[in-house]
Every structure is written in structure tokens, then in C-alpha cells.
PDB file of N, CA and C in Angstrom:
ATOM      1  N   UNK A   1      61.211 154.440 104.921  1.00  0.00           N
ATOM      2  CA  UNK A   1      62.114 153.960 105.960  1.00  0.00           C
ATOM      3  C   UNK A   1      61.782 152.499 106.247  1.00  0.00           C
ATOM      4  N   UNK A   2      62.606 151.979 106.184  1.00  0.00           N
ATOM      5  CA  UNK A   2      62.286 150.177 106.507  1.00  0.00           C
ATOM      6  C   UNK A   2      62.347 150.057 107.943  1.00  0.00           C
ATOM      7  N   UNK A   3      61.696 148.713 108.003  1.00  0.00           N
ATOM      8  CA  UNK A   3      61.708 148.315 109.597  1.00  0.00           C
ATOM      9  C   UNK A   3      63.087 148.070 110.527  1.00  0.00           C
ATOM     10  N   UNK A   4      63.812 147.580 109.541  1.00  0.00           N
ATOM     11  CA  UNK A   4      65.169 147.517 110.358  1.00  0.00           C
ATOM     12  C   UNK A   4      65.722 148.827 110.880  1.00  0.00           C
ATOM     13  N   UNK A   5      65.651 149.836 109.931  1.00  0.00           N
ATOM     14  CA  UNK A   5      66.155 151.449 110.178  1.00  0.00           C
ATOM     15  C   UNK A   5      65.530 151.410 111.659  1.00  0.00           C
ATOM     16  N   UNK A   6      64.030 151.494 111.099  1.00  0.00           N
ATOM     17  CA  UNK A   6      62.942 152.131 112.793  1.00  0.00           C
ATOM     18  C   UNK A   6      63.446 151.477 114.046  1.00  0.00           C
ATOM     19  N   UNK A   7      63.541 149.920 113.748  1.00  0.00           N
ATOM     20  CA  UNK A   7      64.359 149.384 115.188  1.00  0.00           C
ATOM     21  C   UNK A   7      65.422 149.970 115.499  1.00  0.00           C
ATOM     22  N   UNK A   8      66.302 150.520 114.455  1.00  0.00           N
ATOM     23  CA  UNK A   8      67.592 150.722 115.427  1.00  0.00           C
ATOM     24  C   UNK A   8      67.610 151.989 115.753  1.00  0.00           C
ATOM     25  N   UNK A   9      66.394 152.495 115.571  1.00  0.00           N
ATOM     26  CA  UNK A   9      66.496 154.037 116.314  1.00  0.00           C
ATOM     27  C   UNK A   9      65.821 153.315 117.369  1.00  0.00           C
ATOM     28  N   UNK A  10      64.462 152.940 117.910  1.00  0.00           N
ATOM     29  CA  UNK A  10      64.329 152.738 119.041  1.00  0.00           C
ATOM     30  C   UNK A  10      65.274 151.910 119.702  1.00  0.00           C
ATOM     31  N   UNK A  11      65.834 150.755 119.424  1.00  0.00           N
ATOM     32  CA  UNK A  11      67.328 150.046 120.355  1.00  0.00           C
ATOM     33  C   UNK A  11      68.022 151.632 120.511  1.00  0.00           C
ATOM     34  N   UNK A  12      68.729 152.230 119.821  1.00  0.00           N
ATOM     35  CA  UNK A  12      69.723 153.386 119.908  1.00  0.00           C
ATOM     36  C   UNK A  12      69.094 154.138 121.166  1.00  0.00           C
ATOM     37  N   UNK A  13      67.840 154.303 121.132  1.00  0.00           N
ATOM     38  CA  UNK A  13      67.262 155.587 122.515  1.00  0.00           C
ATOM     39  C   UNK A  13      67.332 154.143 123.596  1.00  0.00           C
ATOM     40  N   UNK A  14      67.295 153.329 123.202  1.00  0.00           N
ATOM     41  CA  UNK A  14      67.238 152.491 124.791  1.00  0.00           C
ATOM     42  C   UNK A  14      68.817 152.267 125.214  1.00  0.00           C
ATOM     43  N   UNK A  15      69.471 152.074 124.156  1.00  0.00           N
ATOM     44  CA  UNK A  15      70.562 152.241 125.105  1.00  0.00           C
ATOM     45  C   UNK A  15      71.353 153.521 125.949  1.00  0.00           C
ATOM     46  N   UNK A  16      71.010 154.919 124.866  1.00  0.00           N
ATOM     47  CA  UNK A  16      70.969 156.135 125.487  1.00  0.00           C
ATOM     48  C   UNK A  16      70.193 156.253 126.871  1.00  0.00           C
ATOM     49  N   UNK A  17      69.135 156.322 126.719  1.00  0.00           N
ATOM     50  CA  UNK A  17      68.498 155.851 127.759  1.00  0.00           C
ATOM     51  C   UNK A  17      69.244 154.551 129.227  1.00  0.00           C
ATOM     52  N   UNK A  18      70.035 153.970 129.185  1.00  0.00           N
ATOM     53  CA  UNK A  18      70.106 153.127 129.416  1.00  0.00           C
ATOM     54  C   UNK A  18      71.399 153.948 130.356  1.00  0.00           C
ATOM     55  N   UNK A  19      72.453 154.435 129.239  1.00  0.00           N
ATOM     56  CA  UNK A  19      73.493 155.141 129.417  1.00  0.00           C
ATOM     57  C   UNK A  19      73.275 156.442 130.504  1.00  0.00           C
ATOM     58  N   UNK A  20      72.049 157.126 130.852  1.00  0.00           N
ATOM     59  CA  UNK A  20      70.858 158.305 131.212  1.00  0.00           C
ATOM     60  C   UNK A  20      70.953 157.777 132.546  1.00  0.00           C
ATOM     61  N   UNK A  21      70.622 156.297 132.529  1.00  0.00           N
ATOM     62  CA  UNK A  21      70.268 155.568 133.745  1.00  0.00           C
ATOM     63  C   UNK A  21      68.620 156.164 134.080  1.00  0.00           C
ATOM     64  N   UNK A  22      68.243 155.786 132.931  1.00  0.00           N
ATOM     65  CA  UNK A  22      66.248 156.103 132.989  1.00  0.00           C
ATOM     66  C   UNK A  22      65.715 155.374 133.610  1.00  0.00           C
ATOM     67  N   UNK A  23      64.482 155.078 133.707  1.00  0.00           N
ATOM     68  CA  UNK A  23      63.103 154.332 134.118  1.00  0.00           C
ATOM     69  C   UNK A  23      63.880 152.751 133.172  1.00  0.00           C
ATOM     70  N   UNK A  24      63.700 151.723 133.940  1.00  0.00           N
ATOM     71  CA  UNK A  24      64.355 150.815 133.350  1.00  0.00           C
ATOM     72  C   UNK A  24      62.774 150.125 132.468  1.00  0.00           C
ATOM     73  N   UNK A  25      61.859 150.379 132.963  1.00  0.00           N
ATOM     74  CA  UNK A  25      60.792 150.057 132.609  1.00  0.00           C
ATOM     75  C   UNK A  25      60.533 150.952 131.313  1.00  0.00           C
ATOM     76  N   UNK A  26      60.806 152.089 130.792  1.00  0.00           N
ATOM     77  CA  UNK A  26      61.082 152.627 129.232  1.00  0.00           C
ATOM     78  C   UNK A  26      62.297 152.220 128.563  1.00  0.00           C
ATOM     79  N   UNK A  27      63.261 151.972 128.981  1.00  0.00           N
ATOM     80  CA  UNK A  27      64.068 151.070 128.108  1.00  0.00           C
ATOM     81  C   UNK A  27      63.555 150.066 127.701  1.00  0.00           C
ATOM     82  N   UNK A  28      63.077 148.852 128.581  1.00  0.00           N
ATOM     83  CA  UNK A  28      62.484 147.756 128.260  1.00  0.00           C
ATOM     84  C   UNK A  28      61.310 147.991 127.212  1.00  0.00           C
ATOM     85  N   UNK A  29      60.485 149.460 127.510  1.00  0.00           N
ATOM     86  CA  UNK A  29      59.319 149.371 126.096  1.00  0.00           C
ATOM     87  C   UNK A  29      60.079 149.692 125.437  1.00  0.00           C
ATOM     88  N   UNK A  30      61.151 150.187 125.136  1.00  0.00           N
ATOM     89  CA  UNK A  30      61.779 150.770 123.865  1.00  0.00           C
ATOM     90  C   UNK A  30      62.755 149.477 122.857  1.00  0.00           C
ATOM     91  N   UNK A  31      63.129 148.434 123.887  1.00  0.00           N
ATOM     92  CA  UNK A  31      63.477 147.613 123.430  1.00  0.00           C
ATOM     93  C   UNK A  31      62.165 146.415 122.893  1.00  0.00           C
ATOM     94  N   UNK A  32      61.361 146.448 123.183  1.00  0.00           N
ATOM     95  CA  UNK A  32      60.620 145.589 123.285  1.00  0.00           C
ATOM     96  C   UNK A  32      59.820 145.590 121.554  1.00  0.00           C
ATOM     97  N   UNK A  33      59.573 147.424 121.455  1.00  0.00           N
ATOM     98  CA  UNK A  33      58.867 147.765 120.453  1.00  0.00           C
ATOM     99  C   UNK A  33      60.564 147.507 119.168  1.00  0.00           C
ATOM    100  N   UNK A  34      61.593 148.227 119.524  1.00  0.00           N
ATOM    101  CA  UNK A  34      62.357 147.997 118.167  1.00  0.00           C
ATOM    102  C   UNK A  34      62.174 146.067 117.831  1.00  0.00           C
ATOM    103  N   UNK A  35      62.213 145.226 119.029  1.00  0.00           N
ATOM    104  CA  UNK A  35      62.142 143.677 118.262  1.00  0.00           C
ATOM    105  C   UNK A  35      60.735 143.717 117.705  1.00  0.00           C
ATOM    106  N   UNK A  36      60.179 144.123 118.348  1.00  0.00           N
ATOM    107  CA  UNK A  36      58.683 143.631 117.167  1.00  0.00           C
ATOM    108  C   UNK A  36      58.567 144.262 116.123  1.00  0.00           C
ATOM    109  N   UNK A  37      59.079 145.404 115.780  1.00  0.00           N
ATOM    110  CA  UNK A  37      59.061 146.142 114.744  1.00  0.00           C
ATOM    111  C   UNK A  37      60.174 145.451 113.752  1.00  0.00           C
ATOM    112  N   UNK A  38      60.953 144.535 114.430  1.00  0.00           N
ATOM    113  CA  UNK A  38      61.742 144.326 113.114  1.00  0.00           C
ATOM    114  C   UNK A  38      61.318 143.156 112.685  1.00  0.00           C
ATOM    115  N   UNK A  39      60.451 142.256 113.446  1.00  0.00           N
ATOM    116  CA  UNK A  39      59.671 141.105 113.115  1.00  0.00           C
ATOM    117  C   UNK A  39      58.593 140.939 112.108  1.00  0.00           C
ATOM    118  N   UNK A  40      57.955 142.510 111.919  1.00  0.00           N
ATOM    119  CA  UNK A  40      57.002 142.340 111.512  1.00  0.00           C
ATOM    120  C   UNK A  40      56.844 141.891 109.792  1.00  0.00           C
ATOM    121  N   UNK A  41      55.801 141.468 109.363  1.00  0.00           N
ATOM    122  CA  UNK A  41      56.628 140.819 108.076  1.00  0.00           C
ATOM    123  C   UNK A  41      55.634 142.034 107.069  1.00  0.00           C
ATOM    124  N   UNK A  42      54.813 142.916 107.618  1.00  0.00           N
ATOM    125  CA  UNK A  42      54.782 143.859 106.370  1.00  0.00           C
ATOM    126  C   UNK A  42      55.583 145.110 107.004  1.00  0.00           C
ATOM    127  N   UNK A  43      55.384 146.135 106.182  1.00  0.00           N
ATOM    128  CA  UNK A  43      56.195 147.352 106.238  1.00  0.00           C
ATOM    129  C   UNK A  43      55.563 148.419 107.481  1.00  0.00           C
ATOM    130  N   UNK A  44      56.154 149.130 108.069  1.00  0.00           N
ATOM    131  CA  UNK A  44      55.775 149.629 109.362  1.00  0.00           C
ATOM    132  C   UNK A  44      54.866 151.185 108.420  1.00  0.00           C
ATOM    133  N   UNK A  45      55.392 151.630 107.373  1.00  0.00           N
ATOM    134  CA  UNK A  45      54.680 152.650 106.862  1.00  0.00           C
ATOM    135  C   UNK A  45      53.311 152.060 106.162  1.00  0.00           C
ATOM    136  N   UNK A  46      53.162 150.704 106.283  1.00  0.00           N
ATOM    137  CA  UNK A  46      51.600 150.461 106.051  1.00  0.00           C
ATOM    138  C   UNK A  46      50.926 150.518 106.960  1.00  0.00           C
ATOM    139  N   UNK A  47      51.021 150.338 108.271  1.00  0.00           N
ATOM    140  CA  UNK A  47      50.490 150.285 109.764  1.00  0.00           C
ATOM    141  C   UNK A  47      50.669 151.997 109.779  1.00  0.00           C
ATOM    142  N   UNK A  48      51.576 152.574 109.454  1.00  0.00           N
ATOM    143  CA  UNK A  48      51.323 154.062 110.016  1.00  0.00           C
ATOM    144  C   UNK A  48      49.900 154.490 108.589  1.00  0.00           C
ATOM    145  N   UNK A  49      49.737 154.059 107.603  1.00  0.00           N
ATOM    146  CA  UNK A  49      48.804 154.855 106.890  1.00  0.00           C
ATOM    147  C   UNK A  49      47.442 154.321 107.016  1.00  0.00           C
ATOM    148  N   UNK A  50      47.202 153.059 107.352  1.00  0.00           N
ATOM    149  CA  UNK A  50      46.186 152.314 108.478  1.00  0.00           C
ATOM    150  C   UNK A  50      45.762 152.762 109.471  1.00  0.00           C
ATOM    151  N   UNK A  51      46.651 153.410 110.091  1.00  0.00           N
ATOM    152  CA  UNK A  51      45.909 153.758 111.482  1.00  0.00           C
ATOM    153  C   UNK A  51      46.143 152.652 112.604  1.00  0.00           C
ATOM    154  N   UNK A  52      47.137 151.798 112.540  1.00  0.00           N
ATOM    155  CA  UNK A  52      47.540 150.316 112.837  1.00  0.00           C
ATOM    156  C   UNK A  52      48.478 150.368 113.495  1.00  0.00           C
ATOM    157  N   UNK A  53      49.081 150.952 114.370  1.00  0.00           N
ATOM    158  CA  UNK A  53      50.100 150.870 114.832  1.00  0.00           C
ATOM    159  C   UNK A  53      49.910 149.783 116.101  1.00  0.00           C
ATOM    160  N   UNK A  54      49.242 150.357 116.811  1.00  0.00           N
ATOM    161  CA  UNK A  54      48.180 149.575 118.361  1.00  0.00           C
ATOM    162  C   UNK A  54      48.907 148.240 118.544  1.00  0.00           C
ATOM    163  N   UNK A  55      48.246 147.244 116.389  1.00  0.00           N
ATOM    164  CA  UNK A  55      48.560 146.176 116.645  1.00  0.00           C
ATOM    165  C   UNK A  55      49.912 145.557 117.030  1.00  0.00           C
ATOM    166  N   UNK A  56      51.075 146.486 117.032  1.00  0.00           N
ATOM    167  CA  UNK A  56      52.142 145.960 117.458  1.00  0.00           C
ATOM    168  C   UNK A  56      52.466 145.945 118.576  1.00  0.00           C
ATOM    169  N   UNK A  57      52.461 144.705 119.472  1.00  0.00           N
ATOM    170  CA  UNK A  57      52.624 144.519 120.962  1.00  0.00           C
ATOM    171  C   UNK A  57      53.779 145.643 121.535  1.00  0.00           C
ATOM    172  N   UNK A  58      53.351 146.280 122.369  1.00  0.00           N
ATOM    173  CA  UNK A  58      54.039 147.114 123.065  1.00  0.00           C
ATOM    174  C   UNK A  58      53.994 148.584 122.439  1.00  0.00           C
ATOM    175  N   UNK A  59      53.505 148.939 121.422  1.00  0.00           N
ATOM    176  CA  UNK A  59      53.205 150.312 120.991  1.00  0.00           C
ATOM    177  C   UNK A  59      51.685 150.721 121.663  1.00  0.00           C
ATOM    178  N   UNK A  60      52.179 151.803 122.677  1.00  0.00           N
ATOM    179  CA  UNK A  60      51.096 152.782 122.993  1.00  0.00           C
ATOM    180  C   UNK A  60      51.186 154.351 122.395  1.00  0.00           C
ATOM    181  N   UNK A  61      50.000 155.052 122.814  1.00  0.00           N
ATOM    182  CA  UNK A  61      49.784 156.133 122.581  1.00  0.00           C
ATOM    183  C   UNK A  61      51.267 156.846 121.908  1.00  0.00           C
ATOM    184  N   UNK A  62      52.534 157.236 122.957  1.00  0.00           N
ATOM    185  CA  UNK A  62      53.353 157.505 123.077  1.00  0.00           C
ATOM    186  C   UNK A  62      54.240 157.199 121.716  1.00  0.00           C
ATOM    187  N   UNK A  63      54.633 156.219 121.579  1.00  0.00           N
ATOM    188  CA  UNK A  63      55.486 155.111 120.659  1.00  0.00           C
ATOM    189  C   UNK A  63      54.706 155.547 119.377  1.00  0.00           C
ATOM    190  N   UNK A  64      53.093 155.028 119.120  1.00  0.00           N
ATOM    191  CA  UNK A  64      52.799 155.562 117.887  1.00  0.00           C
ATOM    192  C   UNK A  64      53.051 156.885 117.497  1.00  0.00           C
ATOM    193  N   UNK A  65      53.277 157.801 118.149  1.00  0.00           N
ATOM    194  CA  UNK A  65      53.703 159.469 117.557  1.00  0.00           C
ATOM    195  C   UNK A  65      55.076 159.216 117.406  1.00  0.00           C
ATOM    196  N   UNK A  66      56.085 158.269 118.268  1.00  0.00           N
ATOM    197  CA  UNK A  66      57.201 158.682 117.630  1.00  0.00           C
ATOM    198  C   UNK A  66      57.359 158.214 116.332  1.00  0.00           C
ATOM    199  N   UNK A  67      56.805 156.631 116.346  1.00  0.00           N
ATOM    200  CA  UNK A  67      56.945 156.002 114.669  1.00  0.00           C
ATOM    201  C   UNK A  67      56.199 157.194 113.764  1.00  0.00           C
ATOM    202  N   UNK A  68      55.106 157.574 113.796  1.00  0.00           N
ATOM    203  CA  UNK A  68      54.321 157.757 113.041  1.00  0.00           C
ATOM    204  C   UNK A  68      55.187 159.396 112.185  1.00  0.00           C
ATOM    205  N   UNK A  69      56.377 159.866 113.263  1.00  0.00           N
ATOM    206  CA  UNK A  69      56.433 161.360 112.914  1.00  0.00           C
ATOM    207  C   UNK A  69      58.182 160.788 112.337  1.00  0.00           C
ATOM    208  N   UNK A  70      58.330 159.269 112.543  1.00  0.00           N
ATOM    209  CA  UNK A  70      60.068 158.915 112.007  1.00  0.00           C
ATOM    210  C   UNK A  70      59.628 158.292 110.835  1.00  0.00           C
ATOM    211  N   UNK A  71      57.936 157.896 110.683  1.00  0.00           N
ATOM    212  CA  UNK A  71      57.706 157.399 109.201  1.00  0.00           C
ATOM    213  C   UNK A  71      57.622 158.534 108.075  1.00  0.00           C
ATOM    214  N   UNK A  72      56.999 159.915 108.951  1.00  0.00           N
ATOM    215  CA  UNK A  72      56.307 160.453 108.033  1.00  0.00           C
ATOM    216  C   UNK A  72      57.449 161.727 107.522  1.00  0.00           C
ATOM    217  N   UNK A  73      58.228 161.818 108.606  1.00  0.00           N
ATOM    218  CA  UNK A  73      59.613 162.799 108.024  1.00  0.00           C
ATOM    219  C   UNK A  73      60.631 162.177 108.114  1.00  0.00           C
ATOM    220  N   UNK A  74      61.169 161.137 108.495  1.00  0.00           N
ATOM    221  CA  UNK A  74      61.917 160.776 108.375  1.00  0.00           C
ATOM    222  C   UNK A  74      63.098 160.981 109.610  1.00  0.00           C
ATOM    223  N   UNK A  75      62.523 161.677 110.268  1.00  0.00           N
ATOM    224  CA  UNK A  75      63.548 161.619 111.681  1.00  0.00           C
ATOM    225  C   UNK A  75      62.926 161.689 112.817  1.00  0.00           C
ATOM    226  N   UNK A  76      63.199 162.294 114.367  1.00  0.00           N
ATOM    227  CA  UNK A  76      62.820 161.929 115.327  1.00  0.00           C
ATOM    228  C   UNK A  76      63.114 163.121 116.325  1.00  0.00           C
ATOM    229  N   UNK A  77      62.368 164.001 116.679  1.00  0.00           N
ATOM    230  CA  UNK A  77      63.137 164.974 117.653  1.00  0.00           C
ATOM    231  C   UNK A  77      63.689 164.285 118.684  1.00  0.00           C
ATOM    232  N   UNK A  78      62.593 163.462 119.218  1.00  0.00           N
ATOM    233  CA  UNK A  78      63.319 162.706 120.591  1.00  0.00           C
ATOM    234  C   UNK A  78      64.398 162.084 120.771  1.00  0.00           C
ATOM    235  N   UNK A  79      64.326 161.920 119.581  1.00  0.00           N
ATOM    236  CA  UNK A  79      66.241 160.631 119.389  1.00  0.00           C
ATOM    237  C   UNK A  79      67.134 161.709 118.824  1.00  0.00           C
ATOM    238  N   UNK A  80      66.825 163.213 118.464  1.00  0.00           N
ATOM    239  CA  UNK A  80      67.748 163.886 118.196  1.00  0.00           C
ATOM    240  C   UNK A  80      68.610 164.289 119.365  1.00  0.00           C
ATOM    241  N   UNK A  81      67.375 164.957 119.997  1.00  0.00           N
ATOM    242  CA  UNK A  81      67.455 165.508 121.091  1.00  0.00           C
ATOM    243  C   UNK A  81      68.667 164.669 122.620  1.00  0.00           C
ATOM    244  N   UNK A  82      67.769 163.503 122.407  1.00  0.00           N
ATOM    245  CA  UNK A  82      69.321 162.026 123.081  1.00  0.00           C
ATOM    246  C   UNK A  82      70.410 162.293 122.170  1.00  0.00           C
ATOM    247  N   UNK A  83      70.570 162.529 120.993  1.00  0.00           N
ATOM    248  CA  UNK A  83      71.841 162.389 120.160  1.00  0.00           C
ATOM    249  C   UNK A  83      72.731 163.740 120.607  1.00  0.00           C
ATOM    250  N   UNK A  84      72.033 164.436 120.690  1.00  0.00           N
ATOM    251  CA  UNK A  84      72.980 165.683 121.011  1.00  0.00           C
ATOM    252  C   UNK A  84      73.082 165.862 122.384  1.00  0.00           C
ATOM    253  N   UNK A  85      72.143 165.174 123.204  1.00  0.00           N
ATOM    254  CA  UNK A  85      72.728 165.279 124.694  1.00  0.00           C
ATOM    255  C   UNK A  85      74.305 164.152 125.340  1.00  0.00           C
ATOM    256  N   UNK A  86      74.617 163.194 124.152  1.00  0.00           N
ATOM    257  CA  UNK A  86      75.510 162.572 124.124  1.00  0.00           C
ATOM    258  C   UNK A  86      76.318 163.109 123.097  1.00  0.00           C
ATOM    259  N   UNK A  87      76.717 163.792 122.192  1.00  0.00           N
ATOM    260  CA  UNK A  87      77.910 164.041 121.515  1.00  0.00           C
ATOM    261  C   UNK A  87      78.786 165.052 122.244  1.00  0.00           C
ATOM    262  N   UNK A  88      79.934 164.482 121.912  1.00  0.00           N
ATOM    263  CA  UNK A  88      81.339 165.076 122.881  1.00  0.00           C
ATOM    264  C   UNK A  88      81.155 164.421 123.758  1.00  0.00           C
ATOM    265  N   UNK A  89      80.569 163.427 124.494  1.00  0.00           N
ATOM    266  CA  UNK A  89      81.073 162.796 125.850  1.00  0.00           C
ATOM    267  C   UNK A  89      81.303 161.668 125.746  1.00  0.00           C
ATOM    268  N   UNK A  90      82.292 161.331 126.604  1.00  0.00           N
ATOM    269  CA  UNK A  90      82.557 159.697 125.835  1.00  0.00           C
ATOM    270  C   UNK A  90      82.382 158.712 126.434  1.00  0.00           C
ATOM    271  N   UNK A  91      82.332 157.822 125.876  1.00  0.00           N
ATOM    272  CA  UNK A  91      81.371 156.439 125.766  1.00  0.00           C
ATOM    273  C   UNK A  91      82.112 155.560 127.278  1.00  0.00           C
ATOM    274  N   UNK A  92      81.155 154.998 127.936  1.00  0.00           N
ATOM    275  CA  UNK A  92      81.678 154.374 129.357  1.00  0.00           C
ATOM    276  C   UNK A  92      82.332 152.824 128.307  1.00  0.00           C
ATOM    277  N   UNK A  93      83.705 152.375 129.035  1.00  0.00           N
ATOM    278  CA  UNK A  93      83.821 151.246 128.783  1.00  0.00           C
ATOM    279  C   UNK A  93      82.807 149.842 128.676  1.00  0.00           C
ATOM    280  N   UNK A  94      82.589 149.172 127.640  1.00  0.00           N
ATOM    281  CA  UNK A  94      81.915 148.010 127.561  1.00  0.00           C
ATOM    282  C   UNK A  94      80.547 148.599 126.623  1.00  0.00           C
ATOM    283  N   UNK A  95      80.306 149.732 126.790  1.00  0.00           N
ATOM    284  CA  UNK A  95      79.072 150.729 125.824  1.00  0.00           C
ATOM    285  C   UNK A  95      79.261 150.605 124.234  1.00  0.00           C
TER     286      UNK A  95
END
């Protein structure tokens, strides 16, 4: 999975999130981690087989299990789980 993919699942839960009307302070980590993740100039599945995640500003405890379980299978319960709590309802104007 490339880095661009991984960002736009975390942007995608922040704007779900966003849409939720969550903790504005987890949107902001969720946005914070998809830009650095797409910055980074090696591959995010070398930091997950390192043990390296840490070094990316704004990944804690939390964040490394989600990358580490969207590197290692390839998807995300948590962003499923947002995906299906939004299908069939429709999208607020300007969203």
C-alpha cells in the first residue's frame, strides 16, 4: 500500500469524523498524521517493519495499530466501520 493510499484513508476518517461532529482535536490528529504520511520520502511499510512508526510526528500508540493493521492487511476496521455508518445517508451540502 503506498503512502498516498494510507493518507487518504486517514483524511477520509477525518472528514467522517468531521461529518460525526467528533472531538475536533482527533480530526486534527487524523489530519495531521495523513499530511505527514504523504510527505514522507520512504515507504510507510518500511517504518511498519522497523518498528518506526513513533518517528512520524503525530503518530501515537493509537495511529500506529491503525497503520500497522492497513499495512499489514490491507484494510482498516475502523474506517470500515465509519464507511458503513455513512452509506445510504446523504452527503450535507458543500461535503
Amino acid at each position: 500500500m503506498q503512502n498516498s493510499q494510507i493518507a487518504a484513508v486517514f483524511d477520509e476518517i477525518a472528514s467522517m469524523l468531521e461529518r460525526k461532529k467528533d472531538n475536533i482535536f482527533k480530526i486534527r490528529a487524523y489530519r495531521k498524521v495523513a499530511r505527514a504520511v504523504e510527505e514522507l520520502t520512504g515507504p510507510v511499510e518500511k517504518l511498519v517493519a522497523e518498528n518506526r512508526l513513533h518517528e512520524i510526528p503525530g503518530v501515537g500508540e493509537a495511529i500506529t495499530k491503525k497503520i500497522t493493521e492497513l499495512v499489514t492487511t490491507g484494510r482498516l476496521e475502523y474506517y470500515e466501520k465509519l464507511k458503513k455508518e455513512f452509506s445510504g445517508q446523504p452527503r450535507a451540502v458543500g461535503s
